[in-house]
Protein backbone atom coordinates (compact mmCIF):
# COMPACT_ATOMS: atom_id res chain seq x y z
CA UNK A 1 12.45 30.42 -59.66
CA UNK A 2 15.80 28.78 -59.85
CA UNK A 3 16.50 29.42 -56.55
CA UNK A 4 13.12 27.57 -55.48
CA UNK A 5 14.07 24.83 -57.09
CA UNK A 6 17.33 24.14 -56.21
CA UNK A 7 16.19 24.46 -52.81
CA UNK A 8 13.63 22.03 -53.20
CA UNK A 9 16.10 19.61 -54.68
CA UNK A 10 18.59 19.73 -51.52
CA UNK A 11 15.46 19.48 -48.95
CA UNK A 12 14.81 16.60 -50.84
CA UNK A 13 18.38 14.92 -51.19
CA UNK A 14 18.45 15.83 -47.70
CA UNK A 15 15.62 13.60 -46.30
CA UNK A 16 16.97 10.85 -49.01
CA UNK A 17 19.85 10.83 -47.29
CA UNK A 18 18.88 10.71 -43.44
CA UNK A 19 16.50 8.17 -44.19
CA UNK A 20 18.88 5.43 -46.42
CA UNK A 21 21.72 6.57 -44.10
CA UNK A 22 19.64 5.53 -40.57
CA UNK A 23 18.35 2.01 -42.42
CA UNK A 24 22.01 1.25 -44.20
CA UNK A 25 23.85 2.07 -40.41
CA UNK A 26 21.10 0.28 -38.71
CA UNK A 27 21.80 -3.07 -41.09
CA UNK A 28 25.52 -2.83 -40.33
CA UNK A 29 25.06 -2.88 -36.50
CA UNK A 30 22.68 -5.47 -36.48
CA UNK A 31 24.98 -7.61 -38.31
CA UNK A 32 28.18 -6.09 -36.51
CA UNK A 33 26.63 -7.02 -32.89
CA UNK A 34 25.12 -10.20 -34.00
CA UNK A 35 28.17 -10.94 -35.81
CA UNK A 36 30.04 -10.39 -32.39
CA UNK A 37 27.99 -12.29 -30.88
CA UNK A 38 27.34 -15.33 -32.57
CA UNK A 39 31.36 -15.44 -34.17
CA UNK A 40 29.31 -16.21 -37.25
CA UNK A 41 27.17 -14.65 -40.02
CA UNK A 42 24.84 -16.10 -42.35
CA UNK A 43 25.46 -15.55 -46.31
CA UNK A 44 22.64 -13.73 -46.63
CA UNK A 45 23.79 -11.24 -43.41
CA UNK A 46 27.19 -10.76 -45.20
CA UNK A 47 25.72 -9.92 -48.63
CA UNK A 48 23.38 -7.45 -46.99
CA UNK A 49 25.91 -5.65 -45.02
CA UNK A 50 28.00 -5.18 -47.96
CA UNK A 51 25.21 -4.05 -49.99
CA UNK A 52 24.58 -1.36 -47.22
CA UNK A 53 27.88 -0.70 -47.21
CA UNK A 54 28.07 0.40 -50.24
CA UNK A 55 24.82 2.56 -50.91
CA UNK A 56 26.10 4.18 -47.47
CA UNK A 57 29.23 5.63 -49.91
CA UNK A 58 26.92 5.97 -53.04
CA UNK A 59 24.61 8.33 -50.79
CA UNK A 60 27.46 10.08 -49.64
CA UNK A 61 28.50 11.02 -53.10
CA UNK A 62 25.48 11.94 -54.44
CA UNK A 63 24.32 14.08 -51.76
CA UNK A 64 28.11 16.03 -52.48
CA UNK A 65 27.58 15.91 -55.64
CA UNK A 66 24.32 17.48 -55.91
CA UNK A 67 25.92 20.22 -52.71
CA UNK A 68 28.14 20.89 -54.90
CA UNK A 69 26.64 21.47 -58.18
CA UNK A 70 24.24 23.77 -56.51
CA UNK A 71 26.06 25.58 -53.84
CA UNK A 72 29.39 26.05 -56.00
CA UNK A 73 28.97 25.36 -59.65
CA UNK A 74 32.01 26.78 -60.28
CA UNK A 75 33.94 23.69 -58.98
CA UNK A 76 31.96 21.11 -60.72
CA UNK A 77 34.19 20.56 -63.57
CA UNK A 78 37.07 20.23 -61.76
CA UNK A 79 35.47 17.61 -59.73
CA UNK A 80 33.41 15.82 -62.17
CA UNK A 81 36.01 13.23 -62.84
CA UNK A 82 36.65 12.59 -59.36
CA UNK A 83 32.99 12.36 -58.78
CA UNK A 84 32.26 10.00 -61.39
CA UNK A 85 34.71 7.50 -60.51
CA UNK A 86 33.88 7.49 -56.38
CA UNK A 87 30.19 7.09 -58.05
CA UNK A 88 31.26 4.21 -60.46
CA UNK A 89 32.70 2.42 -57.88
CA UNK A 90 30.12 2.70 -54.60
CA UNK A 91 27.20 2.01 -57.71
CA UNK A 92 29.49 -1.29 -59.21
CA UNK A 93 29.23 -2.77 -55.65
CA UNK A 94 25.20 -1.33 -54.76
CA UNK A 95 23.95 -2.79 -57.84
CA UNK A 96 25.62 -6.23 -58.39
CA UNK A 97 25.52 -7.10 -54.40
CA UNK A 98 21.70 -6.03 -54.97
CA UNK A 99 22.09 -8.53 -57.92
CA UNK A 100 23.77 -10.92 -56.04
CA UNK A 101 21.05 -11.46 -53.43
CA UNK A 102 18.29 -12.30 -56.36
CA UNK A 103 20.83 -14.94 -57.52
CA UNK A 104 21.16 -16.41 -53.94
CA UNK A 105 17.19 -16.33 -53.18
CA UNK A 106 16.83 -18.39 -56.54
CA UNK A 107 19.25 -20.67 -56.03
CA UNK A 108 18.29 -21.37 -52.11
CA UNK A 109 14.51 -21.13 -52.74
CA UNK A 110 13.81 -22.68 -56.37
CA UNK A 111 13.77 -26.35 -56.57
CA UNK A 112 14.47 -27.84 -60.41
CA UNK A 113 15.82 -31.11 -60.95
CA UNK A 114 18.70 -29.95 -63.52
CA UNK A 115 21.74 -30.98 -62.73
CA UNK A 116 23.50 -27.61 -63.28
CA UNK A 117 21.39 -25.90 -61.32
CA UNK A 118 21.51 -28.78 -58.45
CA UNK A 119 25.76 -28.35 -58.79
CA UNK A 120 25.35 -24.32 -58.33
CA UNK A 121 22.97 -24.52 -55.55
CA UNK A 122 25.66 -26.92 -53.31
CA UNK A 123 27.94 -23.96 -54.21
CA UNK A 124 25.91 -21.26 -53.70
CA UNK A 125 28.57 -19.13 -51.97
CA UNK A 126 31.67 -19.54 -54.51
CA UNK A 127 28.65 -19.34 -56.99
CA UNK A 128 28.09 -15.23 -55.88
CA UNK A 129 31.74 -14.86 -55.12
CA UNK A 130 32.65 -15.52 -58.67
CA UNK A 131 30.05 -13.55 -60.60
CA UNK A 132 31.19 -10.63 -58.20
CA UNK A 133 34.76 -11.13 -59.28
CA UNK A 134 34.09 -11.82 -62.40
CA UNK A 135 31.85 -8.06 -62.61
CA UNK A 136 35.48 -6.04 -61.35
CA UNK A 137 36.01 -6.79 -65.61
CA UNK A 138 32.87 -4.51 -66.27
CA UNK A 139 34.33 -1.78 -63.53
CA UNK A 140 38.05 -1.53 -64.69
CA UNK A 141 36.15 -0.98 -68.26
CA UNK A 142 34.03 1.59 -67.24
CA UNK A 143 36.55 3.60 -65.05
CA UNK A 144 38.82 3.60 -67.89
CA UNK A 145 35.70 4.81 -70.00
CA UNK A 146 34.96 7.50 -67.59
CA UNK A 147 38.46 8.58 -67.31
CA UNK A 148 39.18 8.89 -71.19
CA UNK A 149 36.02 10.21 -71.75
CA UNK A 150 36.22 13.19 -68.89
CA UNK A 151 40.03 13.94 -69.98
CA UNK A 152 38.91 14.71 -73.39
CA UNK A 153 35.84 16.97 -72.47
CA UNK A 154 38.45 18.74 -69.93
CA UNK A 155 41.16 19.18 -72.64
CA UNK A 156 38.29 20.14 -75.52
CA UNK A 157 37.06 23.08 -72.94
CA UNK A 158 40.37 24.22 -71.98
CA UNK A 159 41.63 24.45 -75.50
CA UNK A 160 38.72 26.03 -77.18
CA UNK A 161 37.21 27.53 -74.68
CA UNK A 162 33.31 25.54 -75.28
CA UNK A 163 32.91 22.14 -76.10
CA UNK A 164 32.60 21.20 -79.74
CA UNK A 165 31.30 17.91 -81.05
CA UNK A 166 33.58 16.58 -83.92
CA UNK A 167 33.25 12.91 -85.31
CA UNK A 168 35.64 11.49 -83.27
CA UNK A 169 34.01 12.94 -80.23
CA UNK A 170 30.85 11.44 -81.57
CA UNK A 171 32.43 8.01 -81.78
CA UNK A 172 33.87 8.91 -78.34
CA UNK A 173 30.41 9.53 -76.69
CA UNK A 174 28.92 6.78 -78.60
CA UNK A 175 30.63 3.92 -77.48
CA UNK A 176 31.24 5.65 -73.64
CA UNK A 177 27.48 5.46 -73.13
CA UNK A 178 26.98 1.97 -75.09
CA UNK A 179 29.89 0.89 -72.09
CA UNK A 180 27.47 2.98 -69.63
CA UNK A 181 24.51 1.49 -70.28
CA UNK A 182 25.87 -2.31 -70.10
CA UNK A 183 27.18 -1.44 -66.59
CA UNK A 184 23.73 -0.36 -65.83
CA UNK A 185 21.47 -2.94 -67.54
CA UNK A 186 23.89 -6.19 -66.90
CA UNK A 187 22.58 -6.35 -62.96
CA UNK A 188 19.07 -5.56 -63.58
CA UNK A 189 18.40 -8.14 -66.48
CA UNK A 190 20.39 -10.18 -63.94
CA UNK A 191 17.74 -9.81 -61.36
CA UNK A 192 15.08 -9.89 -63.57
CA UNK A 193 15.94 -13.26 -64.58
CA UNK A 194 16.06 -14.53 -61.47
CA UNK A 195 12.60 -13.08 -60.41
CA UNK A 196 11.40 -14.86 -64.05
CA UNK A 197 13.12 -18.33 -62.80
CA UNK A 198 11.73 -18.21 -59.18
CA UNK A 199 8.19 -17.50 -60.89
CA UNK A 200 8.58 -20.62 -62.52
CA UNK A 201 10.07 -22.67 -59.72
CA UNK A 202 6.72 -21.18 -57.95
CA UNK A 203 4.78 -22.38 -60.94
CA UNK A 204 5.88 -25.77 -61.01
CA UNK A 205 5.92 -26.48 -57.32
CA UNK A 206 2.09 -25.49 -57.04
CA UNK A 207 0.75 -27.78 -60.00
CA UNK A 208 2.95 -30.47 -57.95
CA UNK A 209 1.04 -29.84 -55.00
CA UNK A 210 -2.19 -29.66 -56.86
CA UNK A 211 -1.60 -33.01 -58.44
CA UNK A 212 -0.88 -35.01 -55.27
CA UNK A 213 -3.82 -33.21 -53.56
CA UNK A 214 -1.44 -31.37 -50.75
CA UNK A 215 -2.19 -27.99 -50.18
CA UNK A 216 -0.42 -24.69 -51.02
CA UNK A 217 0.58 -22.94 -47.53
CA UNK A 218 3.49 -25.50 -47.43
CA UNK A 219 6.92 -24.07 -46.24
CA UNK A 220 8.70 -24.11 -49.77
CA UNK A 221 5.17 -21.76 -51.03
CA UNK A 222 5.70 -19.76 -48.58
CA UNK A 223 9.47 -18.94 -48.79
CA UNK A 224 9.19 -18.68 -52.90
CA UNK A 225 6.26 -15.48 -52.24
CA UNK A 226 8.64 -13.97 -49.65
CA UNK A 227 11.03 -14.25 -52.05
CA UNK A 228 9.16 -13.29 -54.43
CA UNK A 229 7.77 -9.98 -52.76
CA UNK A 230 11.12 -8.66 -52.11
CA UNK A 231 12.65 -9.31 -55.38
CA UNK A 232 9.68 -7.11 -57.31
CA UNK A 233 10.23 -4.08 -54.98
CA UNK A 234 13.70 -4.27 -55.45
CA UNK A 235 12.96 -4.42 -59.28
CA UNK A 236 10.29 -1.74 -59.47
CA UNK A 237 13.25 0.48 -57.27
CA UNK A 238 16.00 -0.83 -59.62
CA UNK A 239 14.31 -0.10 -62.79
CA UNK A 240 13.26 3.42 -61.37
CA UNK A 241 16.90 4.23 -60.48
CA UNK A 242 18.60 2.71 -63.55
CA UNK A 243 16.30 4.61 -66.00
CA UNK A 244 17.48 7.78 -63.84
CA UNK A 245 20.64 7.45 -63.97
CA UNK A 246 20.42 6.61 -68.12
CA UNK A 247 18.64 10.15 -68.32
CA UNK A 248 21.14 11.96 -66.00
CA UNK A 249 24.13 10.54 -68.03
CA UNK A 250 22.48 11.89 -71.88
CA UNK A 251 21.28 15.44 -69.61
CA UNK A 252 25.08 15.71 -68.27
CA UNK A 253 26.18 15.50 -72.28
CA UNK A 254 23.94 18.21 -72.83
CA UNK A 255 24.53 20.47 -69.36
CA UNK A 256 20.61 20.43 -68.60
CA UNK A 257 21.61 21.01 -64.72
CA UNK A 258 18.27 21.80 -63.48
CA UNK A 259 16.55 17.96 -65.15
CA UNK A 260 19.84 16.30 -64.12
CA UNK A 261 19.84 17.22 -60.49
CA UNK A 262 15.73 16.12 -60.10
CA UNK A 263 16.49 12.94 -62.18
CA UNK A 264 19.66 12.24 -59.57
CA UNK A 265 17.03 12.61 -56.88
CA UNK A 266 14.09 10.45 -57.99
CA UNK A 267 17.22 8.12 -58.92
CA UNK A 268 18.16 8.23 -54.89
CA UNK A 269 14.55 7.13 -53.71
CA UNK A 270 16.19 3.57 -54.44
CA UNK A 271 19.38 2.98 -52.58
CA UNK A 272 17.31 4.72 -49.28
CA UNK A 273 14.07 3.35 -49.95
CA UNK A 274 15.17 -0.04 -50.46
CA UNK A 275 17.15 -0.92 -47.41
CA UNK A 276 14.06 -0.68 -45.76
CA UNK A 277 12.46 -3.43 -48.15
CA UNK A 278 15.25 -5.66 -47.21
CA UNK A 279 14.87 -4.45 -43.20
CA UNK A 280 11.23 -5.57 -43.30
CA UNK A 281 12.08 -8.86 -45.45
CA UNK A 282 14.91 -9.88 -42.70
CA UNK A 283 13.26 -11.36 -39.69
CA UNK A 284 16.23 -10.81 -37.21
CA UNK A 285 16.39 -6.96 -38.68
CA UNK A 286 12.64 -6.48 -38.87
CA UNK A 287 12.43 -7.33 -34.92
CA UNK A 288 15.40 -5.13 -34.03
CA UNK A 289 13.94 -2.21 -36.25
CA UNK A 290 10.45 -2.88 -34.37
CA UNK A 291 12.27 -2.84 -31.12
CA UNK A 292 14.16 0.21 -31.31
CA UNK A 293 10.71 2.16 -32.77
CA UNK A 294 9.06 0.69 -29.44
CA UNK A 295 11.58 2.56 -27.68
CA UNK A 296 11.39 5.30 -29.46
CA UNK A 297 7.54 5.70 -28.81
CA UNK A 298 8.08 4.41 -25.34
CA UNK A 299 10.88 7.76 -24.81
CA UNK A 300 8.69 10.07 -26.17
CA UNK A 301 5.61 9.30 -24.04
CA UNK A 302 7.75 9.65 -21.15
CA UNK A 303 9.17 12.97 -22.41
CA UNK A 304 5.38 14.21 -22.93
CA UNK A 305 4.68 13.13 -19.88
CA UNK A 306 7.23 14.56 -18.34
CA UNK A 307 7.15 18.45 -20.09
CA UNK A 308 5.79 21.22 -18.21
C-alpha cells in the first residue's frame, strides 16, 4: 500500500515538474530573445524572469527532495540540512518576487491622491528593489534558524540514538517555527494587501466615473480587473502553497513521511501552476505561448498525415 502511494506521489511530482519547468523556461526565453532584441526589458519582464528563475531551482529541489526521501530514505538525514537551506533560499526569492509584482501592479495601476503613495509610484523601481533588499534580513534569519535548529536534531540523534524533546528543545522548536512562519506569512499578507488596496483604488475610480456620468469600460477599469484577476489566482495558489508548506514543516517535527510528501505535492501545484497565470496575464508571453501551441498542432497534423 506504501508502495502505491509513494508511486503515486512521484507520478505526480513528476508532471508538477514538466509542466512549471516548460512555462518557467518558456518565460526566460521570451524575455532572453526579446531582451536581445530590443537591448531593453520592461520592469515587469525583469521581475517575471527572476521570479521564474527562481521557482525553476525551487522545483528542482523539491522534486530531489521528494526522489530522495522515497527512493533512498536512508540518506535523508544527512541531506536534510542541505536541503532545507537550497529550499530556503530558491522559496525567499519565489515568494517575495511573487510579492514584489502585487506591489508593482498597485503602485502602476491604483490612482490615490496621497502624497506618499504619489512619491512611491515615481519610484516604483527603487521602491521593489529596496523591499527585496531589505527581505535578505528575514533570509540570513531563517538560514541561521534552519542551521541551528538541524545541528541540534543531528547531534540529539547521534548522541542518544532517537530524538528526545527536553525544554530547551521545546523553546528551540518554538521559536524556529514562530521564525518559519513569519518567512512564510510576511509575502502573502504583503500581497494580500495590495489586492485589498487595488480593490479600493477600483472602488473609488468607479463611483468617480459614476458621478461625472462616464462610463466604466475606460482604460484605467480595465487595467485595475486585469490586475485584479491575476493577483487573486496568485493568492488562492499562494495561500494553498503556504498552508502546505506550514503543515509539512509541524509533519517533518513529527516524521509523518507519508502526509509530508502529499502536502509537499499539493504545495508544488503553485510554483508550476502559476507561471501559467502570469503567461496568460502577459500579452507579449500569451502570444508567443499561443504561437508555439499553433505549431505544435500544426506538426502534429502533418505527422498524422504523414504516418502510414
Amino acid at each position: 500500500m506504501l508502495c502505491f502511494l509513494f508511486l503515486v506521489i512521484l507520478i505526480l511530482a513528476m508532471a508538477e515538474f514538466v509542466v512549471g519547468k516548460f512555462a518557467n523556461v518558456f518565460i526566460v526565453l521570451v524575455n532572453y530573445i526579446d531582451w536581445v532584441r530590443k537591448k531593453k526589458l520592461s520592469l515587469a519582464d525583469q521581475i517575471i524572469t527572476a521570479l521564474a528563475i527562481s521557482r525553476i531551482g525551487l522545483l528542482w529541489v523539491i522534486i530531489i527532495n521528494l526522489f530522495i526521501t522515497v527512493l533512498n530514505p536512508v540518506l535523508e538525514s544527512s541531506k536534510n540540512i542541505y536541503f532545507l537551506m537550497a529550499w530556503s533560499i530558491t522559496n525567499h526569492f519565489s515568494t517575495w518576487l511573487a510579492a514584489g509584482l502585487s506591489i508593482f501592479y498597485l503602485l502602476k495601476v491604483a490612482n490615490f491622491s496621497n502624497f506618499v503613495f504619489l512619491h512611491l509610484k515615481r519610484r516604483v523601481k527603487s521602491v521593489i528593489l529596496g523591499i527585496l533588499l531589505g527581505t535578505f534580513v528575514l533570509l540570513l534569519l531563517h538560514l541561521v534558524m534552519v542551521t541551528g535548529h538541524e545541528t541540534m536534531r543531528t547531534k540529539e540523534c547521534e548522541g542518544n540514538g532517537t530524538w528526545k524533546m527536553e525544554p530547551r528543545d521545546t523553546v528551540n522548536n518554538t521559536l524556529h517555527v514562530a521564525v518559519f512562519h513569519l518567512v512564510i506569512a510576511t509575502p502573502f499578507f504583503v500581497s494580500l494587501i495590495c489586492f485589498l488596496l487595488l480593490i479600493y483604488s477600483l472602488c473609488k475610480h468607479l463611483m468617480k466615473m459614476q458621478a461625472y456620468g462616464k462610463g466604466l469600460c475606460d482604460p484605467s477599469s480595465k487595467a485595475h480587473v486585469k490586475a485584479l484577476q491575476t493577483m487573486i489566482s496568485f493568492l488562492l495558489l499562494f495561500a494553498t502553497y503556504s498552508l502546505c508548506v506550514i503543515i509539512s514543516n509541524w509533519l517533518s517535527i513529527w516524521w509523518q513521511h507519508e502526509l509530508l510528501l502529499f502536502s509537499e505535492v499539493v504545495g508544488t501545484f503553485y510554483p508550476s501552476c502559476h507561471s501559467y497565470v502570469l503567461i496568460w496575464g502577459n500579452r507579449k508571453l500569451k502570444q508567443a505561448f499561443l504561437s508555439v501551441l499553433w505549431q505544435v498542432r500544426c506538426w502534429l497534423k502533418k505527422w498524422k498525415h504523414s504516418a502510414p
